[in-house]
Structures are given as structure tokens and as C-alpha cells.
C-alpha atoms as a PDB file:
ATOM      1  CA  UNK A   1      -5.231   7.208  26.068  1.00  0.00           C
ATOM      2  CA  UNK A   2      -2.885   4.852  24.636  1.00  0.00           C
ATOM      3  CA  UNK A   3      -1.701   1.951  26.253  1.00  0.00           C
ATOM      4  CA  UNK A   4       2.518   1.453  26.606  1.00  0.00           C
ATOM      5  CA  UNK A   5       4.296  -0.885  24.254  1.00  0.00           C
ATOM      6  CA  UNK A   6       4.786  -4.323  26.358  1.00  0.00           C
ATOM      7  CA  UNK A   7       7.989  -6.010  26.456  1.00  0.00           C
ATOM      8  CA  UNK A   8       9.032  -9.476  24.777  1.00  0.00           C
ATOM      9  CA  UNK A   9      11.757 -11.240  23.788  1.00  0.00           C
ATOM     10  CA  UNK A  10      13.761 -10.591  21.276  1.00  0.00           C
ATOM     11  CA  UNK A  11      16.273 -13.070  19.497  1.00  0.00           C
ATOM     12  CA  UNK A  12      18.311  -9.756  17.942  1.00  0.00           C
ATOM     13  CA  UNK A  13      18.527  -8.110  21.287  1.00  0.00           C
ATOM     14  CA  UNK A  14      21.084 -10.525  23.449  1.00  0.00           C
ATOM     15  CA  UNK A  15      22.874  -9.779  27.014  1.00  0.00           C
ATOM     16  CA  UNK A  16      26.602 -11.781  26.969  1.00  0.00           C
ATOM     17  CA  UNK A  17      27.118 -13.130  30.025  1.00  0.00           C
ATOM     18  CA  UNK A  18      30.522 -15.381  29.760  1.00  0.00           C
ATOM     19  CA  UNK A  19      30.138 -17.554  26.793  1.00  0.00           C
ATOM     20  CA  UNK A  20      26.409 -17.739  26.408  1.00  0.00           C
ATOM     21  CA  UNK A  21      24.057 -15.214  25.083  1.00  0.00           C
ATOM     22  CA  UNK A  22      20.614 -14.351  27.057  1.00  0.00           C
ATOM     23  CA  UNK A  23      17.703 -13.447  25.107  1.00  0.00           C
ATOM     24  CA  UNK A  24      16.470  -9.814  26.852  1.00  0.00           C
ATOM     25  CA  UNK A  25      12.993  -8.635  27.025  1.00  0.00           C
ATOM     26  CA  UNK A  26      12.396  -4.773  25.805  1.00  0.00           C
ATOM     27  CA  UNK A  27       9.406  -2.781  24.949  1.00  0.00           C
ATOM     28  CA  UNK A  28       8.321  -3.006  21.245  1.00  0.00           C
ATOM     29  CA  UNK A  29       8.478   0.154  19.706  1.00  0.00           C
ATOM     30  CA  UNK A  30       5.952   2.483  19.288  1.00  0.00           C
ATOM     31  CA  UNK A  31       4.134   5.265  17.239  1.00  0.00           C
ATOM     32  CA  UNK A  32       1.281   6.634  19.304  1.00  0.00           C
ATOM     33  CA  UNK A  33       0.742   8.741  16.259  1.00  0.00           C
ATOM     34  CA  UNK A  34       0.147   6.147  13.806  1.00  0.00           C
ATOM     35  CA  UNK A  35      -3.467   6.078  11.843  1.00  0.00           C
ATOM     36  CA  UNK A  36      -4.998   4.235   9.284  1.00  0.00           C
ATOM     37  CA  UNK A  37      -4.502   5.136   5.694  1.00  0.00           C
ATOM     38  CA  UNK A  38      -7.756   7.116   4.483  1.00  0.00           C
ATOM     39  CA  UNK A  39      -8.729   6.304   1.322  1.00  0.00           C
ATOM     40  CA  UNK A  40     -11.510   7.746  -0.810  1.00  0.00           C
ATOM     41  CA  UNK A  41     -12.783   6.388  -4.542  1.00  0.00           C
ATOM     42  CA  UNK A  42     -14.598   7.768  -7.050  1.00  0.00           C
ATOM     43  CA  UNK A  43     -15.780   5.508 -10.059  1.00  0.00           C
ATOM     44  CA  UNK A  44     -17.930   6.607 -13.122  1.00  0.00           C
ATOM     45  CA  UNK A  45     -18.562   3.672 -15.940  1.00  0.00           C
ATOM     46  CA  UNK A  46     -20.786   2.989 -18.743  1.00  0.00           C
ATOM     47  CA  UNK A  47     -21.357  -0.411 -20.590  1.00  0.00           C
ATOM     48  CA  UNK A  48     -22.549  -0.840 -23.897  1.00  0.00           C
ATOM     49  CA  UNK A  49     -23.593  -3.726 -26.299  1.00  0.00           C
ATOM     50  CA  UNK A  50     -24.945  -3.074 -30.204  1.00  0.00           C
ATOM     51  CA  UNK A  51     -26.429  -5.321 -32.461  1.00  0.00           C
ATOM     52  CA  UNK A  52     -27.714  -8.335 -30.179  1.00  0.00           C
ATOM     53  CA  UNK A  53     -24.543  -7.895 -27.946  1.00  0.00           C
ATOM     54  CA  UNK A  54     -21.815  -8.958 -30.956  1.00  0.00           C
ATOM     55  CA  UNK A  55     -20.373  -5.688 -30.213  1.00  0.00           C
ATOM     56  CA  UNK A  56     -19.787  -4.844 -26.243  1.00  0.00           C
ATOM     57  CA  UNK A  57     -17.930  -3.374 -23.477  1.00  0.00           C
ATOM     58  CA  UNK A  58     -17.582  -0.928 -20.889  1.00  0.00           C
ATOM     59  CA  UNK A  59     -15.697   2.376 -20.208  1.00  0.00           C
ATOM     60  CA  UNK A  60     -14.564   2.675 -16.383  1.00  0.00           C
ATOM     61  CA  UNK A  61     -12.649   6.041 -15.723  1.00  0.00           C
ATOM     62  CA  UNK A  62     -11.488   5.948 -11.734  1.00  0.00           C
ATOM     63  CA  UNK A  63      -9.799   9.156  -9.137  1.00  0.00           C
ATOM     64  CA  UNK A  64      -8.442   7.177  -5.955  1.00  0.00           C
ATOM     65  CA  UNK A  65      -7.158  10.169  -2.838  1.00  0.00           C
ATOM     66  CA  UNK A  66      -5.180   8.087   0.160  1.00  0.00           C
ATOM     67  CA  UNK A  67      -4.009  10.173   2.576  1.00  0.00           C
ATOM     68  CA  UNK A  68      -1.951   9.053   5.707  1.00  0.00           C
ATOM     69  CA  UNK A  69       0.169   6.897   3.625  1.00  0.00           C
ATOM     70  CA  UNK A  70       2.092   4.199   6.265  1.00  0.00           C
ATOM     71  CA  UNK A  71       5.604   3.238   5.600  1.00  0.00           C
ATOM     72  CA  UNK A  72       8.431   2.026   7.759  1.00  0.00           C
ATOM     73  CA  UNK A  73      11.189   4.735   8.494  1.00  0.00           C
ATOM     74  CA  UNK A  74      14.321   4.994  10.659  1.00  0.00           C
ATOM     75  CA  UNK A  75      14.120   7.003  13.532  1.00  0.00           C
ATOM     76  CA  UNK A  76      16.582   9.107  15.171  1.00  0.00           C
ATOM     77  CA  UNK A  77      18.798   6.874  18.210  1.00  0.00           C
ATOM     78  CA  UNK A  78      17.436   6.871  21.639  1.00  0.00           C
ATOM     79  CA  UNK A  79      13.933   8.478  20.558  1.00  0.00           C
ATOM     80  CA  UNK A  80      12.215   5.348  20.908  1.00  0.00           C
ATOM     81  CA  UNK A  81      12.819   1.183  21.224  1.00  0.00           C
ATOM     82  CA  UNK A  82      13.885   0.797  18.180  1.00  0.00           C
ATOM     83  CA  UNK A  83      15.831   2.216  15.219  1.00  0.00           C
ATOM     84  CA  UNK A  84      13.181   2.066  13.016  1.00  0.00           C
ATOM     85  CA  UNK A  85       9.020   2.230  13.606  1.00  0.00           C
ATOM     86  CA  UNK A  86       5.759   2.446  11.029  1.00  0.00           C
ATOM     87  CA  UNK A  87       4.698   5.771  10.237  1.00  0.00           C
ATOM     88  CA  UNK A  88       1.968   8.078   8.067  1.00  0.00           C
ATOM     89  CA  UNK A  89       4.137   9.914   5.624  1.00  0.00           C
ATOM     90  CA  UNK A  90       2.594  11.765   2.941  1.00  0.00           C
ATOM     91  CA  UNK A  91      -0.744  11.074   0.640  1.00  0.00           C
ATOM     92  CA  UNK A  92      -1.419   9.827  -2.753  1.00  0.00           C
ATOM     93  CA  UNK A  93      -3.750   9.909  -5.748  1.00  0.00           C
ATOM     94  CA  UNK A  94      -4.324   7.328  -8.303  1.00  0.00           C
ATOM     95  CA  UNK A  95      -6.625   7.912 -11.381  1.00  0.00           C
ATOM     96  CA  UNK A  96      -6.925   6.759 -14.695  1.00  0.00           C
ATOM     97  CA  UNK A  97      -9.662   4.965 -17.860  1.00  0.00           C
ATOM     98  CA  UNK A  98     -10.085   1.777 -18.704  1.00  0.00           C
ATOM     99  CA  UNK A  99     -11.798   0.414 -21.938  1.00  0.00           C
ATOM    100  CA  UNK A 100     -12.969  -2.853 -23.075  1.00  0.00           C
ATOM    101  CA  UNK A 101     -13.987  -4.300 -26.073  1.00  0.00           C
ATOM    102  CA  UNK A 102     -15.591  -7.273 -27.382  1.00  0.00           C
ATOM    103  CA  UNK A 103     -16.752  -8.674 -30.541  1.00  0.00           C
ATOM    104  CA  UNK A 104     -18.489 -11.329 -31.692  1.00  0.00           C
ATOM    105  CA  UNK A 105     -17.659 -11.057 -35.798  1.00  0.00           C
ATOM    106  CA  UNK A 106     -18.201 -14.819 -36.323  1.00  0.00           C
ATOM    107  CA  UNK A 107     -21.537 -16.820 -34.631  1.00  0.00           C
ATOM    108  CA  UNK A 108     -23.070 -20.452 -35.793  1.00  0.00           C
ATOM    109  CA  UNK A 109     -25.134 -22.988 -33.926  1.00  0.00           C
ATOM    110  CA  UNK A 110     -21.531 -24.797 -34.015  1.00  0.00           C
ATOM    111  CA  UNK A 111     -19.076 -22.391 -33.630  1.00  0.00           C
ATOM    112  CA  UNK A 112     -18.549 -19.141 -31.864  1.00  0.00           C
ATOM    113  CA  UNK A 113     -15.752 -16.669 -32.588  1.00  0.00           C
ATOM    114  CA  UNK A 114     -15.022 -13.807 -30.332  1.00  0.00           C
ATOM    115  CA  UNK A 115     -12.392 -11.421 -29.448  1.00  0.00           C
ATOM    116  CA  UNK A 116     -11.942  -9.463 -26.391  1.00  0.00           C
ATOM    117  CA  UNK A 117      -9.403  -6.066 -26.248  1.00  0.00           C
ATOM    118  CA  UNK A 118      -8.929  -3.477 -22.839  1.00  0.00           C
ATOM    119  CA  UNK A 119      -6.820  -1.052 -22.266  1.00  0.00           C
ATOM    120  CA  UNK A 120      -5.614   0.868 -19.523  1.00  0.00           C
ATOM    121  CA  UNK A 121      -4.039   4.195 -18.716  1.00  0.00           C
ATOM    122  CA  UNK A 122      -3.254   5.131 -15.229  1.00  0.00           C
ATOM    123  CA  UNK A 123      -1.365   7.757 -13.573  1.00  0.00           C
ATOM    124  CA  UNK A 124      -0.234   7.549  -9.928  1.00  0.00           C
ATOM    125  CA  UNK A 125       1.158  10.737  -8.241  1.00  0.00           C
ATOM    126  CA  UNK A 126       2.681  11.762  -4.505  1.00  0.00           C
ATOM    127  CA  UNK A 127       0.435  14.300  -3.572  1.00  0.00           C
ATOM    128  CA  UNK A 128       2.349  15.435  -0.308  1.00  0.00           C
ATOM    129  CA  UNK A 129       5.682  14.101   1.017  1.00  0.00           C
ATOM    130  CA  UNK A 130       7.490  16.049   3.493  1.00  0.00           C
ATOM    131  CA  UNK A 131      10.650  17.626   2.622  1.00  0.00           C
ATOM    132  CA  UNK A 132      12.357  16.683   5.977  1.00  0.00           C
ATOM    133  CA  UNK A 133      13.718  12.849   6.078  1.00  0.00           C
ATOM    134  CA  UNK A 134      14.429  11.988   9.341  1.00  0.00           C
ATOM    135  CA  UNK A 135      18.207  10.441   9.363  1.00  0.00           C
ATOM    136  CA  UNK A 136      20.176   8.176  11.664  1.00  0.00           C
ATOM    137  CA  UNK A 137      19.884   5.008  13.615  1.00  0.00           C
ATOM    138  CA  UNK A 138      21.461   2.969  16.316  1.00  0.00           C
ATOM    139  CA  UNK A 139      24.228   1.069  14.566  1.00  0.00           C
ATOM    140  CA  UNK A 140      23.093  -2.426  13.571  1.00  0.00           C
ATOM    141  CA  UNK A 141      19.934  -1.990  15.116  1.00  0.00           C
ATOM    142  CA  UNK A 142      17.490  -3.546  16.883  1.00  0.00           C
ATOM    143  CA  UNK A 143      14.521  -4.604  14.194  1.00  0.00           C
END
């Protein structure tokens, strides 16, 4: 059971009465569809080091799946308080493979001389998106 939208006051949404302006109080609006974005992660790495760790790093390769994606969208007029509300529209997938290196070609009790490199290649794709894009608004609008 979900619990209605309670009203408050709203600095956008004024009554005119004469020459001054009267803050009104509305409902909020109100998705009782709305769910948390669902995200799963899978993550396989290795790290190496050769010769007395002067020659280190790691490979990381990564698949992220988020489903329920929330965005804000504009509602059609007169379906609910507002012309616009939060809502889960599609799902997502991330993955990609990172790599790090390091190297230590230079070491004295004095002095130590290393260099670092990474790279990174990642793809990130819109798995689902529904065709239908829900279009209009109450002019101006209330949010």
C-alpha cells in the first residue's frame, strides 16, 4: 500500500488575489511505480610483480548490468501533480579492462626512480529503452 503524496507549499504555484500573490499548497507528485535502480557487478583481476617487485601491476577487466534506470521525464497534463515526475526507464551495461603498469628501472639507497602507466577501455551501452516517449506538459509548469 502506498501512502498519498502530502501537500506543501509551493513558491511556483501562486493564487492572485488583487495585487498580492498567495503561496498554494498541492500534493507533490507522485510515481507509485518508481523502484530502485538494480545493479549487478562482476569483477575478475590479477596482479603481478617480477623481479623483487621493479616490475608490477594489475589487470582488472569489469561487466556492470543496471536495470531500472531512474530519470526525470515529462508527463502527459492532468495525469498527475505535476508536469514532470522521476521514473525507471530502460537498463544499462557497462564493461570494460583496465591495465597498470609500474616500473622501478632505477633503485639506490639515495634515489628511487619509478614510473607508473594504466590504461583503460570501456564501453557503455543502453540495453533497453522504450520506443514510446511520452510527450506534453502543462504550459510553464509546475516543477
Amino acid at each position: 500500500m502506498s501512502l498519498p503524496a502530502t501537500p506543501e507549499a509551493k513558491s511556483n504555484a501562486n493564487y492572485q488575489f488583487g495585487n498580492t500573490f498567495y503561496q498554494t499548497y498541492r500534493p507533490e507528485e507522485y510515481n507509485e511505480n518508481l523502484r530502485w535502480e538494480v545493479g549487478k557487478t562482476y569483477n575478475v583481476g590479477l596482479d603481478y610483480a617480477f623481479f623483487n617487485s621493479r616490475i608490477s601491476g594489475s589487470v582488472n577487466a569489469y561487466l556492470k548490468q543496471t536495470e531500472d534506470l531512474i530519470s526525470f521525464v515529462t508527463v502527459d497534463p492532468f495525469t498527475n501533480f505535476s508536469n514532470g515526475i522521476d521514473k525507471n526507464i530502460g537498463d544499462m551495461e557497462n564493461r570494460g579492462i583496465e591495465f597498470e603498469l609500474n616500473v622501478i628501472p632505477v633503485q639506490t639507497d639515495d634515489f628511487t626512480w619509478s614510473i607508473g602507466y594504466n590504461v583503460s577501455f570501456n564501453e557503455n551501452e543502453i540495453t533497453n529503452l522504450p520506443d514510446q516517449v511520452e510527450v506534453g506538459g502543462i504550459n510553464g509548469g509546475t516543477k
